[in-house]
Protein backbone atom coordinates (compact mmCIF):
# COMPACT_ATOMS: atom_id res chain seq x y z
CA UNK A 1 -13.33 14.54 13.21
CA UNK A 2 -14.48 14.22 16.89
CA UNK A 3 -14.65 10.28 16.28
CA UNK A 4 -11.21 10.06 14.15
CA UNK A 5 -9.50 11.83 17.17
CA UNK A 6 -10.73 8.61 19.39
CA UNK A 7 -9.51 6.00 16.79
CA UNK A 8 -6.12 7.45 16.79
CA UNK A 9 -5.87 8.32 20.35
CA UNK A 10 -7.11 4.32 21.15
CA UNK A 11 -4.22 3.56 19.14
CA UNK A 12 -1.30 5.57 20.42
CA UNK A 13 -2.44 3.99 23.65
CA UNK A 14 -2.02 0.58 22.30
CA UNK A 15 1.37 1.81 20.49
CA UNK A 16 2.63 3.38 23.74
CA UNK A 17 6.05 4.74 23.41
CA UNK A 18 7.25 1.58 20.41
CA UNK A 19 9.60 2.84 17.76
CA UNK A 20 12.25 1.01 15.64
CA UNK A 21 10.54 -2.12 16.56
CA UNK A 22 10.42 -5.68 14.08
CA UNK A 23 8.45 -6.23 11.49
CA UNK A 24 6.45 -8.27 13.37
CA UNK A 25 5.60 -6.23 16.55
CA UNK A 26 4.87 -3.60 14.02
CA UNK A 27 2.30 -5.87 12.49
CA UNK A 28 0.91 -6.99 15.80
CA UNK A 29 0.45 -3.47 17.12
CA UNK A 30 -1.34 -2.23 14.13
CA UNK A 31 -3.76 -5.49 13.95
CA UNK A 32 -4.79 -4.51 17.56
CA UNK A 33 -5.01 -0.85 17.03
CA UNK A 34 -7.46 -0.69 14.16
CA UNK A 35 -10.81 -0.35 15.03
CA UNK A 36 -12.56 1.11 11.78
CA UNK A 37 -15.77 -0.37 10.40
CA UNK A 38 -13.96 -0.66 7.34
CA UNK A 39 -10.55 -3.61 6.77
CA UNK A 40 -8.12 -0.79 6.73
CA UNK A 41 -4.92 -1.28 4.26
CA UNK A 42 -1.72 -1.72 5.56
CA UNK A 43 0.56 1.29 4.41
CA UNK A 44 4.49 1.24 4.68
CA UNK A 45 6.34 4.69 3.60
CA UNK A 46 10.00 4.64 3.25
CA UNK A 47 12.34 7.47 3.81
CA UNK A 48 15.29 7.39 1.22
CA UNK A 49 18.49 9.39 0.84
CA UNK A 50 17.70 10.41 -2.87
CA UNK A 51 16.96 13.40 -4.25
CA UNK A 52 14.71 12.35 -7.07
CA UNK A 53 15.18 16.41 -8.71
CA UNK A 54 18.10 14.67 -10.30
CA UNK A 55 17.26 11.66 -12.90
CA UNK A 56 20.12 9.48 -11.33
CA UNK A 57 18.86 9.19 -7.89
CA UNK A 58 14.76 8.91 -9.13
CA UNK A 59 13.57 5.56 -7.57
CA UNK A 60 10.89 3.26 -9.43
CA UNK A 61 10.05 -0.04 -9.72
CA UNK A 62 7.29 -2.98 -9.41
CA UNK A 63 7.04 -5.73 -6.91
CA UNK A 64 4.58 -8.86 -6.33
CA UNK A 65 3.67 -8.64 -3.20
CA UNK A 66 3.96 -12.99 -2.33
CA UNK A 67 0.06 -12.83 -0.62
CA UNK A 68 -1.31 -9.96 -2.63
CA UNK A 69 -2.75 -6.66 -1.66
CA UNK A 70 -6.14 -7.70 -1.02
CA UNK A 71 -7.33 -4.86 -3.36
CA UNK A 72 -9.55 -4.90 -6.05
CA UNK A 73 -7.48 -3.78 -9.17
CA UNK A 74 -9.23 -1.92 -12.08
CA UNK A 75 -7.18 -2.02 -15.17
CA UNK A 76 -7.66 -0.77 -18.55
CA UNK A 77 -5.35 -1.43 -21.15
CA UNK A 78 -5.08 0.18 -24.90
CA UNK A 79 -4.85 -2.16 -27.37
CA UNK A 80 -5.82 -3.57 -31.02
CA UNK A 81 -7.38 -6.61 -32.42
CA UNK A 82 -6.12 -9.92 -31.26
CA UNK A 83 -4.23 -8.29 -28.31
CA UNK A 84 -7.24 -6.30 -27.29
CA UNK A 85 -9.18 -9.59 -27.47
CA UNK A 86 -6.09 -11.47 -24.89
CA UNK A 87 -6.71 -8.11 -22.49
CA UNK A 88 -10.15 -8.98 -22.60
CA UNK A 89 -9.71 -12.92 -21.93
CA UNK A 90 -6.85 -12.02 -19.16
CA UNK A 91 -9.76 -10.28 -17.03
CA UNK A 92 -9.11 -6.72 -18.21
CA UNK A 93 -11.72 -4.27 -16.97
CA UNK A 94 -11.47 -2.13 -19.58
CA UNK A 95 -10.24 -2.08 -23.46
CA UNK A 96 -10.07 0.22 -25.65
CA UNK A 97 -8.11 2.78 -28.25
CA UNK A 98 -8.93 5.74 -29.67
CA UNK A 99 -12.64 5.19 -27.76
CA UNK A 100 -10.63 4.60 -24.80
CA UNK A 101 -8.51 8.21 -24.81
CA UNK A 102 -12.08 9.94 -25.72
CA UNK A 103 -13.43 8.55 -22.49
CA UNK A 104 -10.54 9.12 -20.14
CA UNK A 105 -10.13 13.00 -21.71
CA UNK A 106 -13.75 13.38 -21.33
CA UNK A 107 -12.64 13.18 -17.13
CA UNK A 108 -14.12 9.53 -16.91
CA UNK A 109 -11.04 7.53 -15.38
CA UNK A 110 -12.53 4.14 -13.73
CA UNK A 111 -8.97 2.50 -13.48
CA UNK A 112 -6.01 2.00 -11.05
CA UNK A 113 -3.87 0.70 -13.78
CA UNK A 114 -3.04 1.18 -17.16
CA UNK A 115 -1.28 -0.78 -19.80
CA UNK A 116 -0.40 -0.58 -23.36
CA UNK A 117 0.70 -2.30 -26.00
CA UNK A 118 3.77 0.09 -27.72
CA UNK A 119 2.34 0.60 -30.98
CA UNK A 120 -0.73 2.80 -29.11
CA UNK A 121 2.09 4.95 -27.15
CA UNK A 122 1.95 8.01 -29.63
CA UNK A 123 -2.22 7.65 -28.94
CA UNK A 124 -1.60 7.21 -25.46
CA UNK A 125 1.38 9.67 -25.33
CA UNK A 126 -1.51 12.62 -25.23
CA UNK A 127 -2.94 11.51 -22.38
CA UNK A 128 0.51 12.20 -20.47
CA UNK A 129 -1.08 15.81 -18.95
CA UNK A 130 -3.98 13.59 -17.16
CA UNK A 131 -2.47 10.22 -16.29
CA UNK A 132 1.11 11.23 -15.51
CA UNK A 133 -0.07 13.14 -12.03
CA UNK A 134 -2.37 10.55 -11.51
CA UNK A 135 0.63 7.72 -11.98
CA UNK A 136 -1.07 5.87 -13.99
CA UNK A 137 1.28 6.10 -17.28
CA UNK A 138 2.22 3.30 -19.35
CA UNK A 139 5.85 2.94 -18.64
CA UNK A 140 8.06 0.13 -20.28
CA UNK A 141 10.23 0.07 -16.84
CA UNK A 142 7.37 -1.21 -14.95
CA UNK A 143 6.02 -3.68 -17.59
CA UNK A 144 2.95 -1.78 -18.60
CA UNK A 145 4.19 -1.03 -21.68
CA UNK A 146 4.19 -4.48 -23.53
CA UNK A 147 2.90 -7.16 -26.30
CA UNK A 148 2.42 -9.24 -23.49
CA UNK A 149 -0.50 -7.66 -22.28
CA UNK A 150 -1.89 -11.21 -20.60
CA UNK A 151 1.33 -11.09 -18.00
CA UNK A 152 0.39 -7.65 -17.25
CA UNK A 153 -3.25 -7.85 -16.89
CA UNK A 154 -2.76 -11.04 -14.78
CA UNK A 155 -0.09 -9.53 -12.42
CA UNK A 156 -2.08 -6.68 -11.87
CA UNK A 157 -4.84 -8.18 -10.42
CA UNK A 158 -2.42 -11.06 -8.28
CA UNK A 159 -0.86 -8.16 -5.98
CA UNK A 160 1.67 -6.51 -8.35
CA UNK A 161 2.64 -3.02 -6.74
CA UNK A 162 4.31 -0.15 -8.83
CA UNK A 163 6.39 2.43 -6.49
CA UNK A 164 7.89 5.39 -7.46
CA UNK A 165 9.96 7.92 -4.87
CA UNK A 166 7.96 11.66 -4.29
CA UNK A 167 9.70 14.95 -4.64
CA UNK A 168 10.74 14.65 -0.60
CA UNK A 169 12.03 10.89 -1.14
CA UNK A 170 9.56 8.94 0.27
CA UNK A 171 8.28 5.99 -1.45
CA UNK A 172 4.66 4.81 0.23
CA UNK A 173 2.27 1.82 -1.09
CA UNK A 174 -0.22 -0.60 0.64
CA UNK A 175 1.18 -3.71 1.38
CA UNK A 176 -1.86 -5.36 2.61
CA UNK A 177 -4.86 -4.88 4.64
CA UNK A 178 -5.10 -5.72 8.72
CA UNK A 179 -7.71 -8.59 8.05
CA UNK A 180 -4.66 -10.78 6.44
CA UNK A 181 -2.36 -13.17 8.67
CA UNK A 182 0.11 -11.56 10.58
CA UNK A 183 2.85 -13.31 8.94
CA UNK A 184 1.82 -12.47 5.55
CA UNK A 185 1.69 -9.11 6.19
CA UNK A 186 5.31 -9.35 7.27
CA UNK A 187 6.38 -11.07 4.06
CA UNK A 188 4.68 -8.77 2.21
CA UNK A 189 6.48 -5.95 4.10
CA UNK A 190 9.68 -7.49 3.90
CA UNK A 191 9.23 -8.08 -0.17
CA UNK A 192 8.17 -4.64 -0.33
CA UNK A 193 11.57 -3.38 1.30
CA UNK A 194 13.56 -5.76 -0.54
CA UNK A 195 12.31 -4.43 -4.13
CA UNK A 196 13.02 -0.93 -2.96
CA UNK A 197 16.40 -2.01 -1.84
CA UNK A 198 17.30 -3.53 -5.14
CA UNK A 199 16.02 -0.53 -6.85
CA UNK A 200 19.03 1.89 -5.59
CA UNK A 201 20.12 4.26 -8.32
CA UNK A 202 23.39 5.15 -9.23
CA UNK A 203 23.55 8.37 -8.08
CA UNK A 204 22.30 7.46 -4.53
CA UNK A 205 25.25 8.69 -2.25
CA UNK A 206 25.19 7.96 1.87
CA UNK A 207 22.44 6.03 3.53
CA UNK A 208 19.73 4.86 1.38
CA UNK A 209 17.50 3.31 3.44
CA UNK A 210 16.73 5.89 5.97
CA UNK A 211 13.68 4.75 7.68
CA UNK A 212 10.61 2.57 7.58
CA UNK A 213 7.32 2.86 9.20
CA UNK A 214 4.23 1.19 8.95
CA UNK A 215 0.29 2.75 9.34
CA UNK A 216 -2.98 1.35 8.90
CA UNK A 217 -5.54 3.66 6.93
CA UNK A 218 -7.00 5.50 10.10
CA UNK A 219 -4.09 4.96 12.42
CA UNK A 220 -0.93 6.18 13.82
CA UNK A 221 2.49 5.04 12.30
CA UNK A 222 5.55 3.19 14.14
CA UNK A 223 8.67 2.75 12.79
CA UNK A 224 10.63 -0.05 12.08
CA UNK A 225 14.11 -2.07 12.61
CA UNK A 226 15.95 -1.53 9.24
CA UNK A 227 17.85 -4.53 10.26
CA UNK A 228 14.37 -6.45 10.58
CA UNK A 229 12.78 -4.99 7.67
CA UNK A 230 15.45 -5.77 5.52
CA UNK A 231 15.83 -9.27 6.62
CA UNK A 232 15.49 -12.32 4.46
């Protein structure tokens, strides 16, 4: 703890009093400030004037991120025969169906994404208890429910990022990690935002976009310019 208290401390000094700064002095400062032995990902968390209690104002959505998230993406997918064998050939990590739900009810879950094709739903369906809190449910809104499991399985390794709001309506993801170029960071930022943006239930009422910050893993936030964030 001792040593974390250093890291962040060396980084509020290098963050000094900045807030509501651009996307790009945002960028800067965290690239200087993180000093773990580790390339720490670049996190963004978005404050939104939803209350996601209500099913009109719930916030979800996918975005590919234009330079990737420089993360190594696990995904399994539950499928049959010929599409099981296009999972396979699309780089899927792991494939599977009834065999599959055994091993993931068993407590065994070696995956950061999961797709289906939607004639394995009612098998995968069960599993609702253990991947829904874990977000890793097939859902047809995000694409992972589909017959074109080789789309999925390829945009989930190229830097595809699903988002969905939390009960206090903050939607968070990485967007990157502080060994990438400054200026794809910001584009990634910037795409991030943008997918969010265009994501705006119906029942949102008032100021959606309330704020935007970004972190790296071990460091200190700052917030950022809406009007820079949401720029083009």
């Amino acid at each position: 703890m001792a040593k974390l208290g250093k890291r962040v401390r060396a980084a509020q000094d290098v963050f000094g009093t900045a807030t509501n700064v651009s996307v790009e002095d945002a960028v800067a400062l965290i690239k200087k400030a993180a000093s773990a032995k580790f390339d720490e990902t670049v996190e963004i968390a978005m404050n939104l004037g939803v209350d996601p209690r209500h099913a009109d104002q719930m916030v979800r959505g996918v975005v590919q991120l234009p330079n990737g998230t420089g993360k190594t993406v696990r995904v399994a997918v539950f499928a049959r025969g010929a599409k099981a064998d296009e999972a396979k050939a699309a780089g899927a990590d792991i494939v599977g169906a009834e065999d599959l739900m055994e091993t993931i009810m068993g407590g065994k879950i070696e995956f950061d994404r999961c797709i289906a094709t939607p004639d394995l739903m009612p098998l995968v369906g069960r599993l609702g208890k253990i991947l829904g809190p874990r977000n890793l449910m097939p859902n047809p809104k995000v694409g992972t429910v589909t017959m074109d499991v080789k789309t999925a399985v390829e945009a989930a390794k190229g830097g595809e990022v699903q988002f969905k709001v939390e009960k206090a309506g903050v939607v968070h993801a990485g967007v990157g990690k502080v060994s990438f170029d400054a200026d794809k960071l910001a584009q990634n930022v910037r795409a991030f935002v943008d997918a969010v943006s265009k994501a705006k239930p119906a029942g949102a009422k008032g100021a959606y976009l309330k704020k935007v910050s970004l972190s790296s893993t071990m460091g200190p936030g700052v917030s950022v310019d809406l009007a820079s964030a949401t720029a083009n």
